[in-house]
N, C-alpha and C. Protein backbone atom coordinates (compact mmCIF):
# COMPACT_ATOMS: atom_id res chain seq x y z
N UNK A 1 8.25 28.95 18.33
CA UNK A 1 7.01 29.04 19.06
C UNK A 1 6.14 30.14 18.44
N UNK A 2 4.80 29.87 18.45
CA UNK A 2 3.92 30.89 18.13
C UNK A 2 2.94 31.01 19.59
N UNK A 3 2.22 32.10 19.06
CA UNK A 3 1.35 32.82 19.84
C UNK A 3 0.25 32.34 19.39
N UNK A 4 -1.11 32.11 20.46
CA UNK A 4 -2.01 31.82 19.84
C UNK A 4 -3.11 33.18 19.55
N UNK A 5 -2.68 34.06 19.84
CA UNK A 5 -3.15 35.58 19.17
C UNK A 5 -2.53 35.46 17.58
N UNK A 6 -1.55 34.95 16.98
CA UNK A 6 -1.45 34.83 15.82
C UNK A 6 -1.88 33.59 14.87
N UNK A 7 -2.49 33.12 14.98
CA UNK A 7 -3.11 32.27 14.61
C UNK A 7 -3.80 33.01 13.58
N UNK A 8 -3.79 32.23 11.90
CA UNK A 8 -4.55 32.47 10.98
C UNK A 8 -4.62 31.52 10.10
N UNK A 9 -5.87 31.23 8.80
CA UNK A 9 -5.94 30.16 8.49
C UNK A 9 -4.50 29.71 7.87
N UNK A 10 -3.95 28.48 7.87
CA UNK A 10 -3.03 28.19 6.86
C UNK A 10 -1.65 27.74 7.77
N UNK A 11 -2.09 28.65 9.21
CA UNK A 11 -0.65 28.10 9.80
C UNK A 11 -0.52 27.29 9.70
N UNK A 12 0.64 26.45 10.23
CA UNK A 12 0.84 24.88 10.86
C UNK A 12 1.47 25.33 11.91
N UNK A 13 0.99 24.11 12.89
CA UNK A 13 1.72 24.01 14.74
C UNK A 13 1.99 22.72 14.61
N UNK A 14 2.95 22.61 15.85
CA UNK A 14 2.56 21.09 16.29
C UNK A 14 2.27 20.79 17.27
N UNK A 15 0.96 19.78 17.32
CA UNK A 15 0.70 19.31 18.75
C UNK A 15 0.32 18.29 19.01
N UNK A 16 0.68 17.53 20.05
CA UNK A 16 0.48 16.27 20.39
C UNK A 16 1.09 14.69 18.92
N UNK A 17 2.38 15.62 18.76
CA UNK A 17 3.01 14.60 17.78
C UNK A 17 2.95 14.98 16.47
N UNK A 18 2.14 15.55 16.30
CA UNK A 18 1.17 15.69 14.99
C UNK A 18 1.25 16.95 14.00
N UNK A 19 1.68 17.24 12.97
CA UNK A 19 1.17 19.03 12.27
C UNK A 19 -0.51 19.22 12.23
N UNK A 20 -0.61 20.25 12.47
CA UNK A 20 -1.82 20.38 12.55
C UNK A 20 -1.91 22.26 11.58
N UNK A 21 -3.14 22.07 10.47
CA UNK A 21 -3.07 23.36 10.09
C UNK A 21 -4.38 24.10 10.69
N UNK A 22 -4.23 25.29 10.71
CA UNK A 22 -5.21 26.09 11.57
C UNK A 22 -6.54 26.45 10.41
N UNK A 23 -7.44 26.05 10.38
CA UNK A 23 -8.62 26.39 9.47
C UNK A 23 -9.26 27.31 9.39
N UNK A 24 -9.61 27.24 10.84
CA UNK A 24 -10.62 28.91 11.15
C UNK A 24 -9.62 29.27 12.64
N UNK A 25 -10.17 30.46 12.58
CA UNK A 25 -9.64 30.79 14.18
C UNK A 25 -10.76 32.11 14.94
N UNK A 26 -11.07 32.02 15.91
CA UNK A 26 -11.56 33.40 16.34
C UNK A 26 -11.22 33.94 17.67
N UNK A 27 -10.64 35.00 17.68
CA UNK A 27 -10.34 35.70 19.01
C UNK A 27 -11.60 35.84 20.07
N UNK A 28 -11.86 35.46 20.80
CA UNK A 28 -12.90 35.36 22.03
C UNK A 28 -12.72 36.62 23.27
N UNK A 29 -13.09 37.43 23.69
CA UNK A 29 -12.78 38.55 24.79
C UNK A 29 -13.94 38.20 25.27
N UNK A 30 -15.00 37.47 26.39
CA UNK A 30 -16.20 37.23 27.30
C UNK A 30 -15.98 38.50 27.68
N UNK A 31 -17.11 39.08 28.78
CA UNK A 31 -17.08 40.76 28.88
C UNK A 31 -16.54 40.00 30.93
N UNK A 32 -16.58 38.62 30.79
CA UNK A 32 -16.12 37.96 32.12
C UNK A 32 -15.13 36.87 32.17
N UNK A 33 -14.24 37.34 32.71
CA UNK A 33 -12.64 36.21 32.49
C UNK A 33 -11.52 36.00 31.46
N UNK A 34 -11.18 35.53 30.93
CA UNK A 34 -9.82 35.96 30.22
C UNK A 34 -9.87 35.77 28.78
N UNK A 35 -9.56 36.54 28.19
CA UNK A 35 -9.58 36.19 26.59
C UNK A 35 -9.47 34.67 25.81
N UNK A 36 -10.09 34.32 25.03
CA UNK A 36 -9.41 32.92 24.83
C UNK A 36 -9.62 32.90 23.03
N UNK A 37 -8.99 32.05 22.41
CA UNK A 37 -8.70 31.80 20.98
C UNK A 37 -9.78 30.35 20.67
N UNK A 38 -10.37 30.61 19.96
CA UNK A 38 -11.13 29.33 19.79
C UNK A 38 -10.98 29.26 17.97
N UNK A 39 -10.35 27.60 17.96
CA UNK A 39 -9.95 27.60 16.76
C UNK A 39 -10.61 26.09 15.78
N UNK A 40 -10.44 25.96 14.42
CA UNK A 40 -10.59 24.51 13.85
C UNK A 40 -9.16 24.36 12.87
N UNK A 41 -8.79 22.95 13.69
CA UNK A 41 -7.50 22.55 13.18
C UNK A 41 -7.81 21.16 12.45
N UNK A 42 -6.86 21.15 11.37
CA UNK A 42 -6.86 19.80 10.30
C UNK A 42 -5.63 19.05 10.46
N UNK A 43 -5.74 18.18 10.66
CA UNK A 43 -4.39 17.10 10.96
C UNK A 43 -4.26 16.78 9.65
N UNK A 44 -2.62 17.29 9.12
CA UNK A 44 -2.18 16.82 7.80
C UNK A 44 -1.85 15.36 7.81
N UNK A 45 -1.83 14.73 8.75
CA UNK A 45 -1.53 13.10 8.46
C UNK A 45 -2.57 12.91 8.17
N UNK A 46 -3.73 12.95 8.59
CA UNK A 46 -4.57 11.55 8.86
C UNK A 46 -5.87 12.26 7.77
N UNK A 47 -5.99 13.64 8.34
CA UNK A 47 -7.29 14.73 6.90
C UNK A 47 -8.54 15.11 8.84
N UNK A 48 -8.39 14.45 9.87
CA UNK A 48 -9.06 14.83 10.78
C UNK A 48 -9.30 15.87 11.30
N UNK A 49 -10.65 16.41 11.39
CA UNK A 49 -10.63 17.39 11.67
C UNK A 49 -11.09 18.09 12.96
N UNK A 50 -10.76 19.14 13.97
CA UNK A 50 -11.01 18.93 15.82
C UNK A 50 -11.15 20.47 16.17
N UNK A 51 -12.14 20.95 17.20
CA UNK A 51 -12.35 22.01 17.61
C UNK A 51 -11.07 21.86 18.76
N UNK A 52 -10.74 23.51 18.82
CA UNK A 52 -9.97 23.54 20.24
C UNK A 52 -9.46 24.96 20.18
N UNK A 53 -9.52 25.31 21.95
CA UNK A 53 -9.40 26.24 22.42
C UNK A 53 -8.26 26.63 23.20
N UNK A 54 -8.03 27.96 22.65
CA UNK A 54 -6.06 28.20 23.36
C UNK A 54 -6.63 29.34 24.04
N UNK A 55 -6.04 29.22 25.55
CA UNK A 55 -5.92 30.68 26.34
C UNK A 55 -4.93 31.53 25.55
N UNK A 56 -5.52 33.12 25.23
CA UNK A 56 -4.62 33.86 24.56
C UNK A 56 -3.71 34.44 25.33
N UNK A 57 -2.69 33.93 24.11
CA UNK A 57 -1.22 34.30 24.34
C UNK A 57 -0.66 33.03 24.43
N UNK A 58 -1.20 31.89 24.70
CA UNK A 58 -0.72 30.29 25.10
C UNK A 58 0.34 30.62 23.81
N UNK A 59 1.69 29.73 23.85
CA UNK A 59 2.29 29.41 22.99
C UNK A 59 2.73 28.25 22.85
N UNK A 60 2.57 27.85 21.28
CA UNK A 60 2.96 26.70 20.65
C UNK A 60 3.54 26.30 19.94
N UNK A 61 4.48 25.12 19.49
CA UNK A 61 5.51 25.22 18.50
C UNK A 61 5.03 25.54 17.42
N UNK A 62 5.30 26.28 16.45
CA UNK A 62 5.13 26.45 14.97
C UNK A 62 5.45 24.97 14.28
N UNK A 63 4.90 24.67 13.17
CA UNK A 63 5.49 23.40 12.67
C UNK A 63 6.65 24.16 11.51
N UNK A 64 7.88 23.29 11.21
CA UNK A 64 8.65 23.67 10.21
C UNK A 64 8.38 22.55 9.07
N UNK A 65 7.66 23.33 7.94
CA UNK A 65 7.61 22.61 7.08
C UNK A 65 8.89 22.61 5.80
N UNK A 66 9.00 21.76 5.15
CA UNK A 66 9.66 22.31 4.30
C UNK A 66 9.43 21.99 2.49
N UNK A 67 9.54 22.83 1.27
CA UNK A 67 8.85 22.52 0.33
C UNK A 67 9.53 22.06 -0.85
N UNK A 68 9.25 21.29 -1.50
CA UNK A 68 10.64 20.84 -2.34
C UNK A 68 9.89 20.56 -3.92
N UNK A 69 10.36 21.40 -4.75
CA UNK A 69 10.06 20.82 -5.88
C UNK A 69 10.33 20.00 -7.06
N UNK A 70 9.37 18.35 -7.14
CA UNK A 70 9.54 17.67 -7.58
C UNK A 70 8.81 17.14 -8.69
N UNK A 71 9.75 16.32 -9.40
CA UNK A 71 8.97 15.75 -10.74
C UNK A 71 8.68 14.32 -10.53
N UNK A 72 7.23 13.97 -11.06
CA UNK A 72 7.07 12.78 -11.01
C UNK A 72 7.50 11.82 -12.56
N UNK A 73 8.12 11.12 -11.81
CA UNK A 73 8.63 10.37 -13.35
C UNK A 73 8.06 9.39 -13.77
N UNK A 74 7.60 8.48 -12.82
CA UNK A 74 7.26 7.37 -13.08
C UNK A 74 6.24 6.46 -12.30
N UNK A 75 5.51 5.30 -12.77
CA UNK A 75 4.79 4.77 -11.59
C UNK A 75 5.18 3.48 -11.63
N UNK A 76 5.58 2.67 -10.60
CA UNK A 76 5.89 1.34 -10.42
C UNK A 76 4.88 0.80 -9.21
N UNK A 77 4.56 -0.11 -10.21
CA UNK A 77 3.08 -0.55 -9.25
C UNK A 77 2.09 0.27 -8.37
N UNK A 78 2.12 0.39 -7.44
CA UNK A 78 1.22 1.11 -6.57
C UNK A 78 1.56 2.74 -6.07
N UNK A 79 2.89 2.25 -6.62
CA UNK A 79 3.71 3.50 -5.91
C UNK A 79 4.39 4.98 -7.25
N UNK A 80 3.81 5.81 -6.75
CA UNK A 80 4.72 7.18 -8.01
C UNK A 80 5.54 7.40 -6.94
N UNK A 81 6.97 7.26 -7.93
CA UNK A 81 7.99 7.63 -8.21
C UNK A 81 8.24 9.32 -8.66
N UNK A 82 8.79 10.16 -7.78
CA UNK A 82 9.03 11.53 -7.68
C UNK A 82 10.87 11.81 -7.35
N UNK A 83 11.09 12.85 -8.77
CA UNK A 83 12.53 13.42 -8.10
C UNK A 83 13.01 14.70 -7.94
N UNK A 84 13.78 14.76 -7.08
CA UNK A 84 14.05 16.00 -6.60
C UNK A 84 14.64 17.03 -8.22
N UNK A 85 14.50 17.73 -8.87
CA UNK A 85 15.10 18.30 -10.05
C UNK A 85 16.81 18.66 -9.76
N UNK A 86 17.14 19.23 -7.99
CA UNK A 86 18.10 19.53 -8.28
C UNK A 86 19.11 18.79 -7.35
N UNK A 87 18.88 17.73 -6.34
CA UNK A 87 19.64 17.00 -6.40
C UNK A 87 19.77 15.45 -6.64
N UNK A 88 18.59 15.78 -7.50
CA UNK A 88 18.36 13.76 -8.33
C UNK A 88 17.72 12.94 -7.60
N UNK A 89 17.22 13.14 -5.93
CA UNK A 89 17.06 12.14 -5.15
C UNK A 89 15.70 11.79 -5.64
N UNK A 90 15.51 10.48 -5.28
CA UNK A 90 13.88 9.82 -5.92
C UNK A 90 12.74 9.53 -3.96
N UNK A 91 11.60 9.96 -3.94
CA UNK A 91 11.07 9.51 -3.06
C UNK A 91 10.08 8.94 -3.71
N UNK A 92 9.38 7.78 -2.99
CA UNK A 92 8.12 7.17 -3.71
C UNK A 92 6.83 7.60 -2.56
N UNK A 93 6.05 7.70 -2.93
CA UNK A 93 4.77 7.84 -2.53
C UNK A 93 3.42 7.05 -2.91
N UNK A 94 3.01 6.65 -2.36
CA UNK A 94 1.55 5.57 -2.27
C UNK A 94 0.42 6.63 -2.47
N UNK A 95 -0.46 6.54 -3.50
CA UNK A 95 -1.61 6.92 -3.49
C UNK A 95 -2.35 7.52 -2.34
N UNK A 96 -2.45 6.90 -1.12
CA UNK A 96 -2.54 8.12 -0.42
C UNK A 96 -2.04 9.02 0.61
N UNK A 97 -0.67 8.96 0.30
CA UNK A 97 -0.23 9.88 1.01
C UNK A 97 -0.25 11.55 -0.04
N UNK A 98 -0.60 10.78 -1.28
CA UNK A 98 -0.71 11.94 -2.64
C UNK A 98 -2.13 12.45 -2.22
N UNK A 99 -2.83 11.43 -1.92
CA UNK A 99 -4.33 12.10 -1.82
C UNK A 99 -5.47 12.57 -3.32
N UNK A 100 -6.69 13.66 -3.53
CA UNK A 100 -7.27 13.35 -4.48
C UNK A 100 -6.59 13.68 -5.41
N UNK A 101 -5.58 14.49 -5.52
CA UNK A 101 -4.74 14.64 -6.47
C UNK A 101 -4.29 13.44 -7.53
N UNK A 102 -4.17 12.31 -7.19
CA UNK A 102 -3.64 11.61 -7.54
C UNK A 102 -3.97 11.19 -9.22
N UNK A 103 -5.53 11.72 -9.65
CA UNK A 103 -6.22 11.68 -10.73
C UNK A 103 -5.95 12.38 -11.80
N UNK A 104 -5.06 13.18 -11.29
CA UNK A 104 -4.62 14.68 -12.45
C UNK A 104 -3.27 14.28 -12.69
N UNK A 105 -2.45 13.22 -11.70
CA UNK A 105 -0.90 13.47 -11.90
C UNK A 105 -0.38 12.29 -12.96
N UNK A 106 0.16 13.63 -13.71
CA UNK A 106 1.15 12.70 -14.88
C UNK A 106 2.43 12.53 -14.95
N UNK A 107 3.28 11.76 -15.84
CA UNK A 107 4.74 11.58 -15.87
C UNK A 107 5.06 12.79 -16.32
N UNK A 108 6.37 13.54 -15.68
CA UNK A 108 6.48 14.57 -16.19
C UNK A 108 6.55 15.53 -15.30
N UNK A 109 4.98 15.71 -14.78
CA UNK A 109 4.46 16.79 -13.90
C UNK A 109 5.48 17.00 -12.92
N UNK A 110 5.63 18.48 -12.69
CA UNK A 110 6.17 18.83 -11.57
C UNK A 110 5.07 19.69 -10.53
N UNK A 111 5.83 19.08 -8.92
CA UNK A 111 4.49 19.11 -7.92
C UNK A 111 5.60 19.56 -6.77
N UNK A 112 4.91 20.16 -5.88
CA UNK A 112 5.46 20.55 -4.48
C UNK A 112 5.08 19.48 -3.89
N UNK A 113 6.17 19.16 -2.82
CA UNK A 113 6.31 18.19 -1.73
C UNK A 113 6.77 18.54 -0.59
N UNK A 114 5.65 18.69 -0.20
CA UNK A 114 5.62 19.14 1.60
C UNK A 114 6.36 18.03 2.52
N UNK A 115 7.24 18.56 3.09
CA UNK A 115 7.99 17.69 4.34
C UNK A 115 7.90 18.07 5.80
N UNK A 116 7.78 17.19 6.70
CA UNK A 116 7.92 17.80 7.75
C UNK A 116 9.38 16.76 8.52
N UNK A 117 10.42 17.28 9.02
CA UNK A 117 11.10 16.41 9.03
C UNK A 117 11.76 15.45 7.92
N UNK A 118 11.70 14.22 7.84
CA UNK A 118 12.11 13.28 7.21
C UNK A 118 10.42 12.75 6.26
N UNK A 119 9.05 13.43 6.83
CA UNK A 119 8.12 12.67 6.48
C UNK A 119 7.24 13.67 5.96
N UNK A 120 6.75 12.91 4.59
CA UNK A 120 6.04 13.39 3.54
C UNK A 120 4.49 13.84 4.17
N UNK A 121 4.24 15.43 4.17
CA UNK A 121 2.41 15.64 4.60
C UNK A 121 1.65 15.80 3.18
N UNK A 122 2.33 16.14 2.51
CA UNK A 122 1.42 16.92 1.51
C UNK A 122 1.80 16.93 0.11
N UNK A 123 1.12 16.62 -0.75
CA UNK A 123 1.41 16.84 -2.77
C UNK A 123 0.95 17.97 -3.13
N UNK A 124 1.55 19.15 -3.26
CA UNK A 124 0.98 20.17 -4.17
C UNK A 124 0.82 19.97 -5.41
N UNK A 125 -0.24 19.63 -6.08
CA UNK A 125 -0.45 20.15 -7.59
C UNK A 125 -0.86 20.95 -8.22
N UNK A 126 -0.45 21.86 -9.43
CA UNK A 126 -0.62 23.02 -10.11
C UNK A 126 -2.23 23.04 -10.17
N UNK A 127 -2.44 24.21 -9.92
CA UNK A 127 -3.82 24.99 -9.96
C UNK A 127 -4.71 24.54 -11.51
N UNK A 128 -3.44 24.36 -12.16
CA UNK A 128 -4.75 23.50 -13.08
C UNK A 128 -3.80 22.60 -13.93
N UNK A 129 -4.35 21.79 -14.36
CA UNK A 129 -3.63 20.67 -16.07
C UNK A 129 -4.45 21.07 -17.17
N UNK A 130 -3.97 20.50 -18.12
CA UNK A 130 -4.31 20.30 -19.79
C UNK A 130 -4.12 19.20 -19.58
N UNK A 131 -5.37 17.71 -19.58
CA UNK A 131 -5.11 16.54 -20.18
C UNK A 131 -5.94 16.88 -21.57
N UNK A 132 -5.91 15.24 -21.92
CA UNK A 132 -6.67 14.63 -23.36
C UNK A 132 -8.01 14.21 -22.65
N UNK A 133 -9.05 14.46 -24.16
CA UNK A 133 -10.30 13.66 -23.09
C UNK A 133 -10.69 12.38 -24.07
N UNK A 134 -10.49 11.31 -23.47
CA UNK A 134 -10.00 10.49 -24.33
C UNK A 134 -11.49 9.56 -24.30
N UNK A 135 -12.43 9.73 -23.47
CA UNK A 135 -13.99 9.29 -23.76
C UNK A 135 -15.00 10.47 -23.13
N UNK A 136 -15.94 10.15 -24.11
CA UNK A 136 -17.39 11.21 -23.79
C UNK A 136 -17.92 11.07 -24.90
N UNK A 137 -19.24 11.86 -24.55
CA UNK A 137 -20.53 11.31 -25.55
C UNK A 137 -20.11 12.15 -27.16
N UNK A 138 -20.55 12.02 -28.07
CA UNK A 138 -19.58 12.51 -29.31
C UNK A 138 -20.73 13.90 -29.42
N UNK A 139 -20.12 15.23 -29.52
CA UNK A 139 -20.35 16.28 -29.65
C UNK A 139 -21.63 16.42 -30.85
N UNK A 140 -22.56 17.18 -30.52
CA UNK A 140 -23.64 17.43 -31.53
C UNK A 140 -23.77 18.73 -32.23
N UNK A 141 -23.79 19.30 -33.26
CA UNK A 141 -23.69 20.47 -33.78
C UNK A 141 -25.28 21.34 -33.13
N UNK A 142 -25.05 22.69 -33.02
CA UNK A 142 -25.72 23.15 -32.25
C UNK A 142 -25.20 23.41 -30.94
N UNK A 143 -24.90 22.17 -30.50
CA UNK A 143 -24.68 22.30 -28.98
C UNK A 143 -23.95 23.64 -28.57
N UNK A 144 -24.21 24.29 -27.34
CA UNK A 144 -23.95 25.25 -27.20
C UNK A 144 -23.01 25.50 -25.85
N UNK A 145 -22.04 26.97 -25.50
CA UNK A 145 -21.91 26.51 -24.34
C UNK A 145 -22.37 26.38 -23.13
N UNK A 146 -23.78 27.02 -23.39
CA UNK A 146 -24.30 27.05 -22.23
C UNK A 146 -25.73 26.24 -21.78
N UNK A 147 -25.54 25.29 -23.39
CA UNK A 147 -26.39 24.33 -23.26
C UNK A 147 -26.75 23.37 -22.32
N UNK A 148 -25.54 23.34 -20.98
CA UNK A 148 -24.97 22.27 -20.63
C UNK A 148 -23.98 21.25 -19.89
N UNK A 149 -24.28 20.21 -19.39
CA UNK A 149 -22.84 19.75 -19.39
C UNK A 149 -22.98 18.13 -19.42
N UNK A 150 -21.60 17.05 -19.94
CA UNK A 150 -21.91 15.75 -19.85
C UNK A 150 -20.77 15.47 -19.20
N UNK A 151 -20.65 14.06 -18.40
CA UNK A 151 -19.41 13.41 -18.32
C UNK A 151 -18.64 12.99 -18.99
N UNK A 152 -17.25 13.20 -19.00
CA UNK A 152 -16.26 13.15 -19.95
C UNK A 152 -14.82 12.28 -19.10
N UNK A 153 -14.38 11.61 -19.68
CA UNK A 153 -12.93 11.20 -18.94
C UNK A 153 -11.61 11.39 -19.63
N UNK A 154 -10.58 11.77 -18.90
CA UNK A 154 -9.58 12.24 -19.56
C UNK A 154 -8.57 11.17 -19.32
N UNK A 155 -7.60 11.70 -20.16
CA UNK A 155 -6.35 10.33 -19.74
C UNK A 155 -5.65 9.85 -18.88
N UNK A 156 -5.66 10.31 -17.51
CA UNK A 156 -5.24 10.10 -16.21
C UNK A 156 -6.85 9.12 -15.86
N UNK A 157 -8.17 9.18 -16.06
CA UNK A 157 -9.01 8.49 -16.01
C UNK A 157 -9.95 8.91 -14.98
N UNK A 158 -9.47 10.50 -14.77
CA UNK A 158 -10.55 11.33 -13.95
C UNK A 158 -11.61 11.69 -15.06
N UNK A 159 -13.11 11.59 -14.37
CA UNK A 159 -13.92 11.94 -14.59
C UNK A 159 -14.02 13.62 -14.52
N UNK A 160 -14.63 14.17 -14.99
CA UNK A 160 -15.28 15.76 -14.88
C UNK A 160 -16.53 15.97 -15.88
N UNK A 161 -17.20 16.72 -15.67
CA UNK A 161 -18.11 17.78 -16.09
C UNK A 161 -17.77 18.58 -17.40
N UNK A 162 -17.63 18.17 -18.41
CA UNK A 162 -17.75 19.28 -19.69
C UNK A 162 -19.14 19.77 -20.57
N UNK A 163 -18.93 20.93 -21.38
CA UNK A 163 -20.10 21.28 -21.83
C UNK A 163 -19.92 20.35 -22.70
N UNK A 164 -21.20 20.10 -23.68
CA UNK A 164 -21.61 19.61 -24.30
C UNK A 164 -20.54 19.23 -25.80
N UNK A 165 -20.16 20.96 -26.52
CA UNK A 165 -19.96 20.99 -27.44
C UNK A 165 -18.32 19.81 -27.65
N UNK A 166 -17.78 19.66 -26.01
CA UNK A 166 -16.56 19.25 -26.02
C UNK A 166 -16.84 17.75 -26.69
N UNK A 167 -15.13 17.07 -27.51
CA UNK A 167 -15.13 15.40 -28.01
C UNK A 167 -14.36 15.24 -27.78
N UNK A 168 -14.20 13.91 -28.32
CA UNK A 168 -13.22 13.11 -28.00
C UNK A 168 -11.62 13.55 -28.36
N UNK A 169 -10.43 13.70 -27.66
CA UNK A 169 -9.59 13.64 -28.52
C UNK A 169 -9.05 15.44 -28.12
N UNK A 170 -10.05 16.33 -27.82
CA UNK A 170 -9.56 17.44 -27.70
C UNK A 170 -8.95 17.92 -26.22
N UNK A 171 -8.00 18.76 -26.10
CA UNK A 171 -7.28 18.35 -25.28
C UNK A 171 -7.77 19.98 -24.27
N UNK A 172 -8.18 19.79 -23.07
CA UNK A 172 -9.08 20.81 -22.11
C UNK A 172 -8.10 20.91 -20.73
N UNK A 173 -8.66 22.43 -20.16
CA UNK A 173 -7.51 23.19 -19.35
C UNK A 173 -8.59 22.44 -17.82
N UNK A 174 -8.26 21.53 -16.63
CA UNK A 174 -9.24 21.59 -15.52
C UNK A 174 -8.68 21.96 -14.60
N UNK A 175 -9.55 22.76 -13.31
CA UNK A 175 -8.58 23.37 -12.02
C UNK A 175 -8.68 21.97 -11.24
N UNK A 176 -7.67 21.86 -10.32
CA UNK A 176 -7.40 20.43 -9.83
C UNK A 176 -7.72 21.15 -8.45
N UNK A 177 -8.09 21.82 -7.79
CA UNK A 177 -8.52 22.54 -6.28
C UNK A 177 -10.47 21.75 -6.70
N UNK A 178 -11.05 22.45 -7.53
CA UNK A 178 -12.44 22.07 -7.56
C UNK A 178 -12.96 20.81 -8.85
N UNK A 179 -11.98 20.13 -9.24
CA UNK A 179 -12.55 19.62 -10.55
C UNK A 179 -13.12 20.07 -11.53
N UNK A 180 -13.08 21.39 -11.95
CA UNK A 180 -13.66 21.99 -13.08
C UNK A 180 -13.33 22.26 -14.32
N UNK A 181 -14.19 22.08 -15.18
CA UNK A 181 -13.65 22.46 -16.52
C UNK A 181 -13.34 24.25 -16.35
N UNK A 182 -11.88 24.47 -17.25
CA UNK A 182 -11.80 25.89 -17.06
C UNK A 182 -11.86 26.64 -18.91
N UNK A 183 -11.36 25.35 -19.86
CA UNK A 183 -11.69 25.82 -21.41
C UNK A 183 -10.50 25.15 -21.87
N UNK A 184 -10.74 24.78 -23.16
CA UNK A 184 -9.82 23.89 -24.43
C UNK A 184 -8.26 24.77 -24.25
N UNK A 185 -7.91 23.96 -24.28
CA UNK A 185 -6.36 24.19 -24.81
C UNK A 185 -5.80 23.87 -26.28
């Protein structure tokens, strides 16, 4: 159980079936009647998002998550194929239970896998990749870096934003939190 005086962004609770992570939170004291917690929570199933208010001190279950790190090996049809590194087990996952991530992830990659129970909330992927950029407009001499930027696609077949001077073929560092180019590898 938690307190809803402890409430900060990032927790997880559970309520009404559901994990729910805490987004914002603010302690409330009116100068009339009882303190209260007024918070914004994100439902890791579904991405919904809901105002709501806890009398302080209310307590609520904490959610137990748990985090497991896995490699994705493979994709069979619709579904990536992920395994546990240290005891071999394979879970599959559907596109969106991976979510936008799904554009950056390669064979290979290793990713955190959020559980709650028996059931998959969440794909962590590394703060950034090195793909290939395997189309974009062909680089012009001159071009500068701050000339700029064009669309470029890499080999997973996400789109992004590169400067100008970038081509085909060279292989670039992007953060997978904002889609950004971060520089060549």
């Amino acid at each position: 159980m938690i307190s809803s005086n402890d409430f900060r962004p990032g927790v997880t609770i559970e309520l009404d079936g559901s994990v729910w992570r805490v987004v914002e939170s603010l302690h409330v004291k009116p100068g009339k009647g009882s303190a209260f917690v007024r918070t914004k929570l994100k439902n890791s199933q579904t991405g919904s998002v809901v105002e709501r208010t806890f009398r302080a001190g209310e307590t609520v279950p904490q959610a137990t998550l748990d985090k497991r790190e896995m490699q994705h090996t493979y994709k069979d049809a619709d579904q990536f194929v992920f395994m546990d590194m240290k005891t071999y087990e394979e879970a599959s996952l559907s596109s969106e239970q991976i979510g936008e991530g799904v554009k950056y992830l390669t064979e290979g990659m290793e990713v955190n896998v959020i559980q709650w129970g028996e059931q998959i909330i969440e794909v962590e992927l590394p703060k950034s990749v090195v793909l290939e950029v395997t189309e974009t407009d062909p680089g012009v001499k001159g071009d500068t870096a701050t000339g700029g930027s064009k669309p470029a696609i890499v080999e997973t077949g996400a789109q992004i934003m590169v400067p100008l001077f970038i081509s085909k073929g060279e292989r670039i560092k992007i953060d997978t939190r904002n889609d950004s180019y971060l520089g060549r590898e």
